[in-house]
Each structure stands twice: as C-alpha cells, then as structure tokens.
C-alpha atoms as a PDB file:
ATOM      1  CA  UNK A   1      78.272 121.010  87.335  1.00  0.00           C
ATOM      2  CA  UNK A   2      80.767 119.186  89.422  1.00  0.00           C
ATOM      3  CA  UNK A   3      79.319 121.373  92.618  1.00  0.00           C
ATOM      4  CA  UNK A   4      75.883 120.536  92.271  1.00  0.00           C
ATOM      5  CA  UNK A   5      76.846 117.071  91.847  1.00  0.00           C
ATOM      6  CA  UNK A   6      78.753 117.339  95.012  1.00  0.00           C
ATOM      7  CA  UNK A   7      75.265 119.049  96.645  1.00  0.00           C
ATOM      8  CA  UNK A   8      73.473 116.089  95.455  1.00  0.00           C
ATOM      9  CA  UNK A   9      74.944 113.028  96.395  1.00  0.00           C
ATOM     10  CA  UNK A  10      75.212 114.769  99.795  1.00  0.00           C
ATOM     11  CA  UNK A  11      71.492 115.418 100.333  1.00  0.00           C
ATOM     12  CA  UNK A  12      71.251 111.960  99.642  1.00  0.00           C
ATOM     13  CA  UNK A  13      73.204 110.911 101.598  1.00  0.00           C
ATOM     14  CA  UNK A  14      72.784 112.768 104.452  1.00  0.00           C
ATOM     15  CA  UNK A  15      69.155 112.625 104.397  1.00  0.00           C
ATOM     16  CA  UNK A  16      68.859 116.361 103.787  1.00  0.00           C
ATOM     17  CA  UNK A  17      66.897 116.024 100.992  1.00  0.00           C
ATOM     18  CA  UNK A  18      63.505 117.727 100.640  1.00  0.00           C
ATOM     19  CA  UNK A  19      60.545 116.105  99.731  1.00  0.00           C
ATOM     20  CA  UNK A  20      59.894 118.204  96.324  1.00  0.00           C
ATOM     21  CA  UNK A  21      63.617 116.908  95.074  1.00  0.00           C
ATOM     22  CA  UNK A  22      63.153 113.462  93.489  1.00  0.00           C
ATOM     23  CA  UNK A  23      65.497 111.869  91.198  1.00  0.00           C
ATOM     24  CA  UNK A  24      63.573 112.774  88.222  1.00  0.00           C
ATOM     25  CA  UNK A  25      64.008 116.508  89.328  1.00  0.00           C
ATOM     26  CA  UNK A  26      67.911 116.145  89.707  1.00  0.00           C
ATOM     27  CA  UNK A  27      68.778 113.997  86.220  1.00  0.00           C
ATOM     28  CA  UNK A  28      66.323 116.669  84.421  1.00  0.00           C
ATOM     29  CA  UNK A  29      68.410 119.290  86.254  1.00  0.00           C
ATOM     30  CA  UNK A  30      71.838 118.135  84.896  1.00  0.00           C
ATOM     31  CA  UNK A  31      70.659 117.299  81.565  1.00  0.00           C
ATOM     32  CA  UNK A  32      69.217 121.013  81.406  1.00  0.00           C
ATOM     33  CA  UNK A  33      73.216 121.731  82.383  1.00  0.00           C
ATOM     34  CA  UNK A  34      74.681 119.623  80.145  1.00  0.00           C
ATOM     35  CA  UNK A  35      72.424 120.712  77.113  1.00  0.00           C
ATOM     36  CA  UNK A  36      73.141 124.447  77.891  1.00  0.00           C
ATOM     37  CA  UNK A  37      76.514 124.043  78.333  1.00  0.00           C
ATOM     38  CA  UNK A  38      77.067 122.254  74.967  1.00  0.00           C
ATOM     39  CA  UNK A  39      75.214 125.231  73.331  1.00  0.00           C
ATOM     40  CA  UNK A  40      77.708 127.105  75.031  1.00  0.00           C
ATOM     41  CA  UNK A  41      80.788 125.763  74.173  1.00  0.00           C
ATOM     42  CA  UNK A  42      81.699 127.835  71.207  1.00  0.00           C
ATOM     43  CA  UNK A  43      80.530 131.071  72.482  1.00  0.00           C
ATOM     44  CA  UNK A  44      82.612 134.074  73.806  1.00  0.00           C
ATOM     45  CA  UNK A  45      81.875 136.743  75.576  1.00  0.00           C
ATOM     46  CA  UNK A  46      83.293 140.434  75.177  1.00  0.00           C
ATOM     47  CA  UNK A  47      82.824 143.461  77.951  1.00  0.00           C
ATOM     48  CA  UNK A  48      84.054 146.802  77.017  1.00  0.00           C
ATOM     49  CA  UNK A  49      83.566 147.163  73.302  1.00  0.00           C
ATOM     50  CA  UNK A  50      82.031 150.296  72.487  1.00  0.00           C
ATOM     51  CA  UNK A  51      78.781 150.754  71.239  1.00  0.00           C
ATOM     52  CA  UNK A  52      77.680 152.771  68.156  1.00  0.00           C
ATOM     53  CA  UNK A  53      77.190 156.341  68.845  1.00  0.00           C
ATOM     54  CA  UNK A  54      74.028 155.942  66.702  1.00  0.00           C
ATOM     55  CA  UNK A  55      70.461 155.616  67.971  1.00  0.00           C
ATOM     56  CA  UNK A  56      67.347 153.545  66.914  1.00  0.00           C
ATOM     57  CA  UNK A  57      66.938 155.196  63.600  1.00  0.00           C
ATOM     58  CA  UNK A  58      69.964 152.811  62.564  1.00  0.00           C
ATOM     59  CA  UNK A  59      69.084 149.271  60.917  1.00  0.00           C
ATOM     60  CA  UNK A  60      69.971 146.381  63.437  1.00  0.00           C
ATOM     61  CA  UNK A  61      72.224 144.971  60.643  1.00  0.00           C
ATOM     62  CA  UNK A  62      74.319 147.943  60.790  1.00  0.00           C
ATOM     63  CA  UNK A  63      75.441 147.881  64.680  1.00  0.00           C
ATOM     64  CA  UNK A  64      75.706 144.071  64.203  1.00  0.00           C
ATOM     65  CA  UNK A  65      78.100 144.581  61.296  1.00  0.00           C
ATOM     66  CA  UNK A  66      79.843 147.379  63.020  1.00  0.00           C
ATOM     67  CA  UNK A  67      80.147 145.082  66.165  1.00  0.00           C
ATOM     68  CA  UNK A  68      81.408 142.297  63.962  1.00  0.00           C
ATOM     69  CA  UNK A  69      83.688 144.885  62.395  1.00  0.00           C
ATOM     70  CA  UNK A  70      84.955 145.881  65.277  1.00  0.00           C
ATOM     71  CA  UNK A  71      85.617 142.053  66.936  1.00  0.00           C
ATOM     72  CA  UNK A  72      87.486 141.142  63.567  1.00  0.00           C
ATOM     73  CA  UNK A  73      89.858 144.319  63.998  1.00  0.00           C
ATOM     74  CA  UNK A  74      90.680 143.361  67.856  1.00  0.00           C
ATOM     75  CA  UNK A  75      91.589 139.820  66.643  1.00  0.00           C
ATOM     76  CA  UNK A  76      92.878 140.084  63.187  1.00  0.00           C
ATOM     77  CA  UNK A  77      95.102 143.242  64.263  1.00  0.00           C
ATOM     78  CA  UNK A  78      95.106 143.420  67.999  1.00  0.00           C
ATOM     79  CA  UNK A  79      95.733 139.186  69.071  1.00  0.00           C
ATOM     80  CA  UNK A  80      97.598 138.499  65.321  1.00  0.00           C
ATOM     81  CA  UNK A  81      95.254 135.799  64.430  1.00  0.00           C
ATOM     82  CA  UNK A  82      94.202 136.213  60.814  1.00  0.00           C
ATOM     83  CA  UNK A  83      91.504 133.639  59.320  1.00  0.00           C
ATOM     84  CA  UNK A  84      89.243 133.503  62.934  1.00  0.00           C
ATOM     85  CA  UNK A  85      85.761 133.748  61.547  1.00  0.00           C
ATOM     86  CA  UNK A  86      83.448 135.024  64.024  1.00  0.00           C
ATOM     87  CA  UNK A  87      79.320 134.615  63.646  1.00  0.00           C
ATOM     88  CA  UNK A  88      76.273 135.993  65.602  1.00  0.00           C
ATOM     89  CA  UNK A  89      77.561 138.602  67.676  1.00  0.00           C
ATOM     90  CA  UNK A  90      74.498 140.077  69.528  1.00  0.00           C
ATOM     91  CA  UNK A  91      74.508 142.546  72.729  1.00  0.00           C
ATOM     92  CA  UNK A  92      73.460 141.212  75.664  1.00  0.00           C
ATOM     93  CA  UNK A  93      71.118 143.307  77.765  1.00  0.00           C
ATOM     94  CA  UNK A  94      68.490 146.091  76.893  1.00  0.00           C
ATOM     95  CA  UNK A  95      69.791 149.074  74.792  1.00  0.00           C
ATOM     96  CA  UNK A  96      70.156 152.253  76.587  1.00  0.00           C
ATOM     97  CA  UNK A  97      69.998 155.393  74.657  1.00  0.00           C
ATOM     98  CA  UNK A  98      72.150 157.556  76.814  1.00  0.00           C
ATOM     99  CA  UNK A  99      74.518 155.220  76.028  1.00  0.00           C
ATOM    100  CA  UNK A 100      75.434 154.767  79.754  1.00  0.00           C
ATOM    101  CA  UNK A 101      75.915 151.316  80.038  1.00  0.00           C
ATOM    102  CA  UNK A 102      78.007 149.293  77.455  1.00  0.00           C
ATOM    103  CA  UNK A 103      76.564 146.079  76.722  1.00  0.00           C
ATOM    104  CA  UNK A 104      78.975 143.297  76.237  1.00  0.00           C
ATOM    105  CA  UNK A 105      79.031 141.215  72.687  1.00  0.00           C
ATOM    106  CA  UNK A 106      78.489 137.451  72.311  1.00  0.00           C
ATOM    107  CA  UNK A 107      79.871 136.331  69.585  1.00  0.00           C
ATOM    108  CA  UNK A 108      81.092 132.539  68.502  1.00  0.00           C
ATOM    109  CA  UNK A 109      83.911 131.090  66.454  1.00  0.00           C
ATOM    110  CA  UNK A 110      83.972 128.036  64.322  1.00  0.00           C
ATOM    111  CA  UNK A 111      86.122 125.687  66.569  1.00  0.00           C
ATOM    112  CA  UNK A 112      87.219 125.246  70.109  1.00  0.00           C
ATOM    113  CA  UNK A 113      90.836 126.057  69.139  1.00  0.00           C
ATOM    114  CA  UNK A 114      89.737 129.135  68.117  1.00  0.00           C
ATOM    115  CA  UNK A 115      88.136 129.675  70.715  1.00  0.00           C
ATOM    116  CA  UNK A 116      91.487 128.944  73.200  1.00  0.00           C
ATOM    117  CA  UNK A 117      93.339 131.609  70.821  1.00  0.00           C
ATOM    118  CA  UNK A 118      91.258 133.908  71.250  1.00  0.00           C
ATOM    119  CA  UNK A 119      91.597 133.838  74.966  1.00  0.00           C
ATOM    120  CA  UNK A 120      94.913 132.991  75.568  1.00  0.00           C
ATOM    121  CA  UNK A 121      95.734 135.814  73.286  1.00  0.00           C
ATOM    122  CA  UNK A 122      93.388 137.925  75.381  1.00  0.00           C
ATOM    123  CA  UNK A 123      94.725 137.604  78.326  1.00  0.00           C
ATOM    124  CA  UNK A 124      98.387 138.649  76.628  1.00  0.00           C
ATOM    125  CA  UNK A 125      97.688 140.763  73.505  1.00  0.00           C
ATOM    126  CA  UNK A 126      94.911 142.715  74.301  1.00  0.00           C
ATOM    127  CA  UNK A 127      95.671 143.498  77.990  1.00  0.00           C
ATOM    128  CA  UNK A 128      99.230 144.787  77.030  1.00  0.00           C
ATOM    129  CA  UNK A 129      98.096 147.147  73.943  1.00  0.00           C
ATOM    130  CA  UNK A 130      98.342 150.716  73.940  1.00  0.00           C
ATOM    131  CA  UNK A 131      95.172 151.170  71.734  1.00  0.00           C
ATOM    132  CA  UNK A 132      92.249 153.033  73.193  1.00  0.00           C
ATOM    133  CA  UNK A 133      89.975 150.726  71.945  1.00  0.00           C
ATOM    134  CA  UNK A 134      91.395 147.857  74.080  1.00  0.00           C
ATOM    135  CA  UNK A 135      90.956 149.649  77.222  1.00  0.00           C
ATOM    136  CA  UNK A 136      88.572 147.778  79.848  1.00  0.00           C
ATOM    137  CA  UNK A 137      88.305 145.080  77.072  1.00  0.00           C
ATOM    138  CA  UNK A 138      88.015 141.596  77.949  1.00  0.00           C
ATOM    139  CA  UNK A 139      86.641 138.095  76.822  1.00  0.00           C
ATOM    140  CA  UNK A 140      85.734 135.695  79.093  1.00  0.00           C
ATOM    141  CA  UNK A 141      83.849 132.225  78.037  1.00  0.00           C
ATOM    142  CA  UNK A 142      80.274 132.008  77.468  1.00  0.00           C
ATOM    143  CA  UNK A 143      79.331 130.461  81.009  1.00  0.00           C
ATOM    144  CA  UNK A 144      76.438 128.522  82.419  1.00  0.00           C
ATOM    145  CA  UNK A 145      74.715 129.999  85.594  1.00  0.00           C
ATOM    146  CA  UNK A 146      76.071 127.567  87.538  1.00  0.00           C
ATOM    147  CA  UNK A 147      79.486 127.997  86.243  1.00  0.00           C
ATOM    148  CA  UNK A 148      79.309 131.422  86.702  1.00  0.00           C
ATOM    149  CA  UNK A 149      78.724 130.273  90.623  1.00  0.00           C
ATOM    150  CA  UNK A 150      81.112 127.698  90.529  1.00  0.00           C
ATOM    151  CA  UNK A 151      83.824 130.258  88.925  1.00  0.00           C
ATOM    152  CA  UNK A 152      82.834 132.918  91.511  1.00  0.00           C
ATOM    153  CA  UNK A 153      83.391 130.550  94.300  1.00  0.00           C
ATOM    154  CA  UNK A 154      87.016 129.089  92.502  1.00  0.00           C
ATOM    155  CA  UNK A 155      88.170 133.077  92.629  1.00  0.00           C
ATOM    156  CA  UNK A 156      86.965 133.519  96.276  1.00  0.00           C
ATOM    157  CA  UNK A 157      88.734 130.241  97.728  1.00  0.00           C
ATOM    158  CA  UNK A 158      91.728 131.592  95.676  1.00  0.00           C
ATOM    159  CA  UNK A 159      92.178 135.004  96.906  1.00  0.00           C
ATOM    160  CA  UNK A 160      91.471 133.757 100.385  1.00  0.00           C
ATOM    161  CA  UNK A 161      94.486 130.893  99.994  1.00  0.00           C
ATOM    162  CA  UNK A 162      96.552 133.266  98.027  1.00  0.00           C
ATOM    163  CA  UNK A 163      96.104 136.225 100.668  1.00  0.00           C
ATOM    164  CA  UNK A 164      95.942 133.992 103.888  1.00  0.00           C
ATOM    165  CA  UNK A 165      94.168 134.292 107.003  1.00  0.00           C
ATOM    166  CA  UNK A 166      95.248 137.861 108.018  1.00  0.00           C
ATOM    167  CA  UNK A 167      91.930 139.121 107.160  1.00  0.00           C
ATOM    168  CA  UNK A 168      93.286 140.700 104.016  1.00  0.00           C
ATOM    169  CA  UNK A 169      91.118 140.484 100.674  1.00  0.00           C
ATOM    170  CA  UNK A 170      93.025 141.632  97.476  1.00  0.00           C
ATOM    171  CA  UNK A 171      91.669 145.037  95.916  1.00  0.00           C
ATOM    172  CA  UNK A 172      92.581 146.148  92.821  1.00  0.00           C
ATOM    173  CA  UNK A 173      95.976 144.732  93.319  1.00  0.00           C
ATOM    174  CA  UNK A 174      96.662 145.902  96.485  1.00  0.00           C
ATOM    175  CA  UNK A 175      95.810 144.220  99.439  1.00  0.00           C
ATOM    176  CA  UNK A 176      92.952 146.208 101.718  1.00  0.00           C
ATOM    177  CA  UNK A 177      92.446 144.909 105.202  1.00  0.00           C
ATOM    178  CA  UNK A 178      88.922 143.855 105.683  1.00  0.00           C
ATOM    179  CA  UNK A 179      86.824 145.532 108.280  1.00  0.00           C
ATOM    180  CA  UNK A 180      86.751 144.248 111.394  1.00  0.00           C
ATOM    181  CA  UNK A 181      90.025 142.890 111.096  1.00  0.00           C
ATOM    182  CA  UNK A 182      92.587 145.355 112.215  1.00  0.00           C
ATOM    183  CA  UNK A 183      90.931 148.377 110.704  1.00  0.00           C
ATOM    184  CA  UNK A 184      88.640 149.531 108.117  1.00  0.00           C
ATOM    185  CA  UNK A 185      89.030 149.423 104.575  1.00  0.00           C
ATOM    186  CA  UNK A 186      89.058 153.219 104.474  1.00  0.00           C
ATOM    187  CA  UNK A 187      92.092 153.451 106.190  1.00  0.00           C
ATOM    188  CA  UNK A 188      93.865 151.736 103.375  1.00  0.00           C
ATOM    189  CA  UNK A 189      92.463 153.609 100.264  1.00  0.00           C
END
C-alpha cells in the first residue's frame, strides 16, 4: 500500500497523471486495499500439503476435514503449539484429477498471535523436520495483490544488495552468474 501511495503522490506531483485517474478513483482504490487487507489479516496460507488421493465421488466435507486434519497435526505435533484452532481451510485453485498440481490451503486462526506462531514456528520447526509430510511445506501470509508486488519487489532489491553488482543473482543458494555478464547461466549449473 505504501508503494502505490508513493506512485500517487508522484503523478501528482509530477503532472503525470492521466486524465481517467481522479481523486475519487485513487481514495476508492486504497479503501478497496485497506478493506481487503483487513479481511486478510487472519488468514494463512499453506503450499505443499498433500491432497486426498480421493476423487469427486468424496463429500467436500471430507477433504475439508482431512485438510483441517492434516493442518492441526503439522501444528499441534510438527511447530509444538497445542490449543491453535484453525477455521475455513479451503484450496485455492481448480481441482485437478490427475492430481498434478497441489493446491495450497487457506486456512485462518483466531488471533494475530497465533497467527505470528504459526509462522515463526514455520520458518524453524517445519523447515528443520525430518517428516515426509513437511517436505516442500510452507506458510506464508494471506497477501493482497499489491503486497504480493510490493513483497516481490522487497526480495528483488534484496538479493540484488545482498549479491552486489557483479551481475550475480542467487539460485537455489548458490550464486549463478547472469547471462550476459561474464557467462551464461549454463555454465554454472
């Protein structure tokens, strides 16, 4: 929100502003923000659980309890935090039978310090297991398009401080020369 604020006031500023972008337009455009970001704010996002191995002739109920099942395991046994209710997890994105795309889980919680333990824990407890089930897990916040933008652009200007101006972009965790730099990429694969 803070970048298209930024946008703003410098259209206006600097004149750039088009004739279709009133005022009106812009306050409507941040409410819009601020509303879906506040409907947001307890919601969590998981990529990597696994679906059901079951098709369509399943009740919806049962893959949502199954999913739910499977959250409270990861954070009741997985992150140690007993008493986390979680509510209304749903898969994002259409259902594929072939099962070859899995379909991350939103889920919320009943507080914002939930929330926080749940993904500080995350990043520490479920990375470091040795369960199967916690491999290519993640959660990540419930985000906004424009935070997703705003976080994209945050990671880029990070990994371009953080790596320099050698022309290097991080891979992986390894460092891969871009192309055009000193080499291609595919010599460093």
């Amino acid at each position: 929100m803070e970048t298209k604020m930024l946008e703003i006031d410098n259209k206006l500023s600097t004149g750039n502003c088009n004739e279709k972008m009133n005022v009106s337009e812009i306050v409507g455009e941040v409410l819009t923000e601020q509303v879906e970001r506040e409907k947001r704010k307890l919601s969590i996002v998981c990529f990597g659980l696994k679906e059901s191995k079951a098709g369509n002739d399943r009740d919806q109920t049962d893959r949502v309890n199954e999913d739910k099942d499977g959250l409270g395991k990861i954070i009741d046994n997985v992150m140690n935090l007993s008493g986390i209710q979680i509510s209304n997890p749903i898969r994002l994105g259409r259902y594929e039978a072939n099962g070859a795309k899995i379909r991350p889980v939103k889920f919320t919680v009943s507080s914002m310090d939930d929330k926080r333990m749940i993904l500080d824990r995350a990043c520490t407890n479920v990375r470091n297991s040795s369960l199967e089930m916690c491999k290519g897990l993640f959660f990540n916040s419930d985000l906004t398009p424009a935070q997703r933008r705003e976080d994209y652009l945050r990671r880029m200007e990070r990994r371009k401080h953080l790596d320099g101006s050698n022309g290097q972009q991080r891979h992986g965790g390894r460092a891969a020369v871009r192309e055009g730099a000193t080499g291609s990429a595919r010599d460093f694969r």
